[in-house]
PDB file of N, CA and C in Angstrom:
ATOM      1  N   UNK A   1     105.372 152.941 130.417  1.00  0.00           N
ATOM      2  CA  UNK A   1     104.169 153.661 130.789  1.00  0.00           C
ATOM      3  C   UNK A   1     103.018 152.670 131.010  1.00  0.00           C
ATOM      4  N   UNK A   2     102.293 152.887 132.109  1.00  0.00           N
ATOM      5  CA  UNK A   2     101.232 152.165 132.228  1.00  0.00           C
ATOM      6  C   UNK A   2      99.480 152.563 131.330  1.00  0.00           C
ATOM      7  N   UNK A   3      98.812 151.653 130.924  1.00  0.00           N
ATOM      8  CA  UNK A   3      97.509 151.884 130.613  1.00  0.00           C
ATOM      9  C   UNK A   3      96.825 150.905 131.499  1.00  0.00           C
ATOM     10  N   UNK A   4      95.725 151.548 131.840  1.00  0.00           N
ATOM     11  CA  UNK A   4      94.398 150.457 131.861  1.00  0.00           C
ATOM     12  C   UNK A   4      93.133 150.607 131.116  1.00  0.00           C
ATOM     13  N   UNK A   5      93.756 150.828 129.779  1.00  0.00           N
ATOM     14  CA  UNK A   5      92.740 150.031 128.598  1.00  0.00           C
ATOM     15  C   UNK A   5      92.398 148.979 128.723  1.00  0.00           C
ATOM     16  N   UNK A   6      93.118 148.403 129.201  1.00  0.00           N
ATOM     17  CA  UNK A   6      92.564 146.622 128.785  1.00  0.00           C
ATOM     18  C   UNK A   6      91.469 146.616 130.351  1.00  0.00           C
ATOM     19  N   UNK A   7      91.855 147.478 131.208  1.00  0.00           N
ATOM     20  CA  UNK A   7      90.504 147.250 131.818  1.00  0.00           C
ATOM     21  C   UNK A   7      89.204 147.950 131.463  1.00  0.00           C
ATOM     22  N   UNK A   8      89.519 148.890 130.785  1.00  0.00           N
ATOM     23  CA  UNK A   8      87.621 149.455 130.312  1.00  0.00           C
ATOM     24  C   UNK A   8      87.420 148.518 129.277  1.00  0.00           C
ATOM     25  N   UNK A   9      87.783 147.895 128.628  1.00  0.00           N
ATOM     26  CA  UNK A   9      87.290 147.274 127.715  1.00  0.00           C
ATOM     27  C   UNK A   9      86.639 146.221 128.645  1.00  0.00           C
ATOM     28  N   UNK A  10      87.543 145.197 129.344  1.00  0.00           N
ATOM     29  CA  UNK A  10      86.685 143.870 129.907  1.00  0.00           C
ATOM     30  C   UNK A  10      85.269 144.587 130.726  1.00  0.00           C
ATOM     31  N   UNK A  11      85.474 145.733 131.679  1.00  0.00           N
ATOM     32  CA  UNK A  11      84.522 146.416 132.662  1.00  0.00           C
ATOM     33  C   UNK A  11      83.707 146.556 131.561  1.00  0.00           C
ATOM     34  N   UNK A  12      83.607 147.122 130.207  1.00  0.00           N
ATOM     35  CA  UNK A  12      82.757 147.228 129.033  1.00  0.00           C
ATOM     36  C   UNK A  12      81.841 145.939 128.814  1.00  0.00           C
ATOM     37  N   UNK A  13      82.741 144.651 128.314  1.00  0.00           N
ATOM     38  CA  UNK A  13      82.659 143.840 128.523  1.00  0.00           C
ATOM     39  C   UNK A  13      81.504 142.999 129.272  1.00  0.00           C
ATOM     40  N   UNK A  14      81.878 143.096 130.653  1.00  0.00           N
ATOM     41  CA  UNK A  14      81.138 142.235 131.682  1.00  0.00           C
ATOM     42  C   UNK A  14      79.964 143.557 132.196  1.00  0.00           C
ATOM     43  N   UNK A  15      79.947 144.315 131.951  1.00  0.00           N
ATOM     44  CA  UNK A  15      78.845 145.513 132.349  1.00  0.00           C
ATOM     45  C   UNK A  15      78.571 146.112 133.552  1.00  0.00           C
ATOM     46  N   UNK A  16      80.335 146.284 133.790  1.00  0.00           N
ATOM     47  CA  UNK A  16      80.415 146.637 135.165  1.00  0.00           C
ATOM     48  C   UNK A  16      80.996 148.449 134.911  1.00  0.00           C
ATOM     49  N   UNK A  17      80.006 148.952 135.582  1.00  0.00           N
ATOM     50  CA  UNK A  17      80.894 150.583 135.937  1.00  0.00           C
ATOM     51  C   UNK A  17      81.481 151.117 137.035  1.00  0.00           C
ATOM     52  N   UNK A  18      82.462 152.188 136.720  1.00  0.00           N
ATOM     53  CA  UNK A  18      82.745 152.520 137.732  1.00  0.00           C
ATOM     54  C   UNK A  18      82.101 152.841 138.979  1.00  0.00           C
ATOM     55  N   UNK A  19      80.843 153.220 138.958  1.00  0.00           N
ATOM     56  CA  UNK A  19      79.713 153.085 140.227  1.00  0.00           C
ATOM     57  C   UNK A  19      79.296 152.280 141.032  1.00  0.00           C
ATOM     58  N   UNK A  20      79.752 150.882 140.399  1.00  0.00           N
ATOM     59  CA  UNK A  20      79.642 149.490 140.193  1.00  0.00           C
ATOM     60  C   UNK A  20      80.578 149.461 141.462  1.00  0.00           C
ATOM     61  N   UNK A  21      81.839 149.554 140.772  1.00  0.00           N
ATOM     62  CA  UNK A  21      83.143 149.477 141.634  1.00  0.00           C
ATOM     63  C   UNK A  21      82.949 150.032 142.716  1.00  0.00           C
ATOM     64  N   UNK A  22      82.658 151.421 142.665  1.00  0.00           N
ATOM     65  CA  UNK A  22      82.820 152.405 144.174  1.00  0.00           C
ATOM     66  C   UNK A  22      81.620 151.852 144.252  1.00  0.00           C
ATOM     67  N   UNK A  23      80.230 151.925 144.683  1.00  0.00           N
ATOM     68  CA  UNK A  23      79.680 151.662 145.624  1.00  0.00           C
ATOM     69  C   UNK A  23      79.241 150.079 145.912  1.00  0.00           C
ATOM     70  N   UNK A  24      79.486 148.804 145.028  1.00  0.00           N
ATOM     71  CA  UNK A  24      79.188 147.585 145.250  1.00  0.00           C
ATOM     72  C   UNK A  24      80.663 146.943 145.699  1.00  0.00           C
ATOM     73  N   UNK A  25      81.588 147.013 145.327  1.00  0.00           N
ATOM     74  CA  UNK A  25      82.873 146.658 145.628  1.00  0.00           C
ATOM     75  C   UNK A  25      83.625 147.425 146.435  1.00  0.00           C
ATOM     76  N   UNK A  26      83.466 148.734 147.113  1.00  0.00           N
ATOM     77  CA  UNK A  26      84.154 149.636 147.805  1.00  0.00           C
ATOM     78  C   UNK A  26      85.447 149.769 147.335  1.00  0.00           C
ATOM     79  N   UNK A  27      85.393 150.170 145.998  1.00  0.00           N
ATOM     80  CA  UNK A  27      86.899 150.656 145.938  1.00  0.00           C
ATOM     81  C   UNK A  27      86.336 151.917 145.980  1.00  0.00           C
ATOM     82  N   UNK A  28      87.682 152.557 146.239  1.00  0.00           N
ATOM     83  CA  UNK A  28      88.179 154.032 146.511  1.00  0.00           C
ATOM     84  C   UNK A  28      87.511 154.811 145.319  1.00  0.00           C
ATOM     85  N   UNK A  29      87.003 155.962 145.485  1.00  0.00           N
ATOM     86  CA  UNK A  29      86.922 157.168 144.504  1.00  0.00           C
ATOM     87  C   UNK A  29      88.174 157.369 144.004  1.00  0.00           C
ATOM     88  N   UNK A  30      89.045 157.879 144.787  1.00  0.00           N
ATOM     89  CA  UNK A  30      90.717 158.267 144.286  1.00  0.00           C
ATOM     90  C   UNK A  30      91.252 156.960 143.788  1.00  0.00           C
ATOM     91  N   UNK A  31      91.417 155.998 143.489  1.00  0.00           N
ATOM     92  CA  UNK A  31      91.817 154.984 143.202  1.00  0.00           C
ATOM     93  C   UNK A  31      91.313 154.738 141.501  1.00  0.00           C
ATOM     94  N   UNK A  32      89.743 154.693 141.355  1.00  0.00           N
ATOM     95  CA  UNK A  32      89.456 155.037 140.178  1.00  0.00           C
ATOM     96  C   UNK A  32      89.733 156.558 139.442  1.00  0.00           C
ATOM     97  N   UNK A  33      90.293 157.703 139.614  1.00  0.00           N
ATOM     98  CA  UNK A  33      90.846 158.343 139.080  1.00  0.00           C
ATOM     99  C   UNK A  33      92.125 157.885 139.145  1.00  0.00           C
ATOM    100  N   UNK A  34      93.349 157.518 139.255  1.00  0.00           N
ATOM    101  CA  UNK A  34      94.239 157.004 139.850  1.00  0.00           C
ATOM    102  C   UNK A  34      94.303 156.389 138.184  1.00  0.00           C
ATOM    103  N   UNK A  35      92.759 155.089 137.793  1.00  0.00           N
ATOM    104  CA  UNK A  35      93.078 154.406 137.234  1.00  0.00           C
ATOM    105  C   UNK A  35      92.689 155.218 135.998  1.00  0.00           C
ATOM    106  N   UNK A  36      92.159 156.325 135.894  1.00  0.00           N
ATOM    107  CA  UNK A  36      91.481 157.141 134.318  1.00  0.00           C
ATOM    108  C   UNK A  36      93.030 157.770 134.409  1.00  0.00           C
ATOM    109  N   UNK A  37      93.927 158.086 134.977  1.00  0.00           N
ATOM    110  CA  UNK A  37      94.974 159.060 134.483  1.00  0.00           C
ATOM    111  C   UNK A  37      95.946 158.556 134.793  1.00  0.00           C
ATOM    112  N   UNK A  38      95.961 157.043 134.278  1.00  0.00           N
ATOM    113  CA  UNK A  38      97.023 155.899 134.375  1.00  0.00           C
ATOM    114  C   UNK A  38      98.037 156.138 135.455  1.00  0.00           C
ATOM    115  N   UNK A  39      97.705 156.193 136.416  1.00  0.00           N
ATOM    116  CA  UNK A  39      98.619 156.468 137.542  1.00  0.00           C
ATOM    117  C   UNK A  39      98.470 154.811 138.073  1.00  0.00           C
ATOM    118  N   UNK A  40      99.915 154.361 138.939  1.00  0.00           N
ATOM    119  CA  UNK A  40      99.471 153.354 139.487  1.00  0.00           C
ATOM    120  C   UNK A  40      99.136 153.326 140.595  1.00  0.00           C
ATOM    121  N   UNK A  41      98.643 151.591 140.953  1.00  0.00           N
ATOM    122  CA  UNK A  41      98.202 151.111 141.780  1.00  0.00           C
ATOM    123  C   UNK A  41      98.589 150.183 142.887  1.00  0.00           C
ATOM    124  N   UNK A  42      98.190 149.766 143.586  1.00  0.00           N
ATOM    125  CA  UNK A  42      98.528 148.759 144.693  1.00  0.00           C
ATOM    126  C   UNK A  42      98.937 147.136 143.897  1.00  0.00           C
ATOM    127  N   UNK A  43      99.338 146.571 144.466  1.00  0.00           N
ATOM    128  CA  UNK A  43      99.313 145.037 143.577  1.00  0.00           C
ATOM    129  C   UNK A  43      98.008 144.590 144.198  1.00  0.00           C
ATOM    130  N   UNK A  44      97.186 144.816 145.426  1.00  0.00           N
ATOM    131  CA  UNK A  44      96.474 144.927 146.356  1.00  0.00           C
ATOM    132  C   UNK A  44      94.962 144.816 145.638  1.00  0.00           C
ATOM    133  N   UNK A  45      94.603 146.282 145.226  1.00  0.00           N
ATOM    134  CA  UNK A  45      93.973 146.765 144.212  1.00  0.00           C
ATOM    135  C   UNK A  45      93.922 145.886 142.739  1.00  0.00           C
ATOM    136  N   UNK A  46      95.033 145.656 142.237  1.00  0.00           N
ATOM    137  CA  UNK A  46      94.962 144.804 141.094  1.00  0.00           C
ATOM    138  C   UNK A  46      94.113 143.436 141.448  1.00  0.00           C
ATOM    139  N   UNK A  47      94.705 142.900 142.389  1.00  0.00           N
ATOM    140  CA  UNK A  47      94.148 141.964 142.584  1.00  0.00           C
ATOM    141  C   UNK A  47      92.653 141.987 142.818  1.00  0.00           C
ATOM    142  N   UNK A  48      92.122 142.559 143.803  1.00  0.00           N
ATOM    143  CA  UNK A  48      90.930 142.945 143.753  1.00  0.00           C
ATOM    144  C   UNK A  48      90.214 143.170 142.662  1.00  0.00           C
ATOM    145  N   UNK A  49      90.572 144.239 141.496  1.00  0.00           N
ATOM    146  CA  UNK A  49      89.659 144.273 140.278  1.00  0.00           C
ATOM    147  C   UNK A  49      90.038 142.955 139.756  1.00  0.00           C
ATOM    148  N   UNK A  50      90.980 142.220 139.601  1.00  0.00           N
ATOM    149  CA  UNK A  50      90.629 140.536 138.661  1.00  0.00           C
ATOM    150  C   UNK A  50      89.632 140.037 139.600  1.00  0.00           C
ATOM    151  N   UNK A  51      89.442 139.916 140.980  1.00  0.00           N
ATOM    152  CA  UNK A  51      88.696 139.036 141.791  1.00  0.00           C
ATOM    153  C   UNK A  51      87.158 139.870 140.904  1.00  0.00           C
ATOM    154  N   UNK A  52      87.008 141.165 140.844  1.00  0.00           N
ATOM    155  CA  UNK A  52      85.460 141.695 140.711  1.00  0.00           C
ATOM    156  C   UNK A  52      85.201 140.841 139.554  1.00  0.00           C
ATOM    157  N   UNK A  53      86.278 141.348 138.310  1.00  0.00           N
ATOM    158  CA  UNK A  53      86.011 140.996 137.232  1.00  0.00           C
ATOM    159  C   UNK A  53      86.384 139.406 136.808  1.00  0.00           C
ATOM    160  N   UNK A  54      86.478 138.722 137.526  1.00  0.00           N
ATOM    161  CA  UNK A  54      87.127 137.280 137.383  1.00  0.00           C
ATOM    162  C   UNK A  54      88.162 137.470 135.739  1.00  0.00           C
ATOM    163  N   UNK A  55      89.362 138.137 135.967  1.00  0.00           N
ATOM    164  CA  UNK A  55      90.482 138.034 134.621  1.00  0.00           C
ATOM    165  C   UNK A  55      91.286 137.893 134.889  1.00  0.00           C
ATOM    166  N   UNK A  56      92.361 138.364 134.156  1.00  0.00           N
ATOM    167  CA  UNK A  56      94.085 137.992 135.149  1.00  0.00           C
ATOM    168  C   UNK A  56      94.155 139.204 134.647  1.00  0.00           C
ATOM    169  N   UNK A  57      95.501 139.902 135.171  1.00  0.00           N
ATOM    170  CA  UNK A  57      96.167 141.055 135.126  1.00  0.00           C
ATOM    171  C   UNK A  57      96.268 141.123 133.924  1.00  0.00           C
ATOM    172  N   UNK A  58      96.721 140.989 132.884  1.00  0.00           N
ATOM    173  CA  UNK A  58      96.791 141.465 131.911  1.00  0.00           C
ATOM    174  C   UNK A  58      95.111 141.527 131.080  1.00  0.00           C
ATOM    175  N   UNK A  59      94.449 141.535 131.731  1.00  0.00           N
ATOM    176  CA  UNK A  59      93.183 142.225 131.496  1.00  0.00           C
ATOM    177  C   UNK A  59      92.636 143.524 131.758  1.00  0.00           C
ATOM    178  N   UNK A  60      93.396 143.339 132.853  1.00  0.00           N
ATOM    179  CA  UNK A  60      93.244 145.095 133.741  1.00  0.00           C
ATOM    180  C   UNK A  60      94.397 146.194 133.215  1.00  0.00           C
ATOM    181  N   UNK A  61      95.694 145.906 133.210  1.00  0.00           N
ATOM    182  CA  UNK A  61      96.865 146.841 132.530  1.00  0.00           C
ATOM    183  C   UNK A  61      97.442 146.197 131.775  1.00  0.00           C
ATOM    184  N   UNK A  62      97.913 147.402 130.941  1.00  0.00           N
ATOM    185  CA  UNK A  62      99.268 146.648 130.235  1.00  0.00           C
ATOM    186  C   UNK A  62     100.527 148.085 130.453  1.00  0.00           C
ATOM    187  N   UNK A  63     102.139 147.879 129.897  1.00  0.00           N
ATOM    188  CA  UNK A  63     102.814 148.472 129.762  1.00  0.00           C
ATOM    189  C   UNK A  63     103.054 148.586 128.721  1.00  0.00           C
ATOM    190  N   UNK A  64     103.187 149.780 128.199  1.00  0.00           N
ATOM    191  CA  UNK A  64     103.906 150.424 126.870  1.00  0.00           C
ATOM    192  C   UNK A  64     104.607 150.713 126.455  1.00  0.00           C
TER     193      UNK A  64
END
C-alpha cells in the first residue's frame, strides 16, 4: 500500500501548501487528491514534487 506521509510532513516542513503546489508549481487539482487518498502517481509527478521540494523519493512516499 502506498502513503504519502512522508510528503506532508517535509511540505510541513519546508512551508509549502497544497495551494503552493496548484497554483505556483501547476500541479493538477486531481493529482493532489490522488495524493490525500493515497492513490498513485506518475513517476513524472514524483519527480516533480522532489524537484519543488528539493528531497528524494522517499521523502514524498513510502510503501507499507
Amino acid at each position: 500500500m502506498i502513503s504519502y506521509t512522508p510528503l506532508w510532513n517535509t511540505m510541513n516542513e519546508k512551508g509549502i501548501t497544497t495551494y503552493t503546489l496548484i497554483n505556483k508549481h501547476n500541479i493538477n487539482p486531481r493529482t493532489i487528491n490522488n495524493l490525500k487518498h493515497n492513490k498513485s502517481i506518475t513517476m513524472d509527478t514524483l519527480e516533480k514534487l522532489c524537484t519543488i521540494l528539493d528531497c528524494s523519493p522517499n521523502d514524498v512516499v513510502s510503501f507499507l
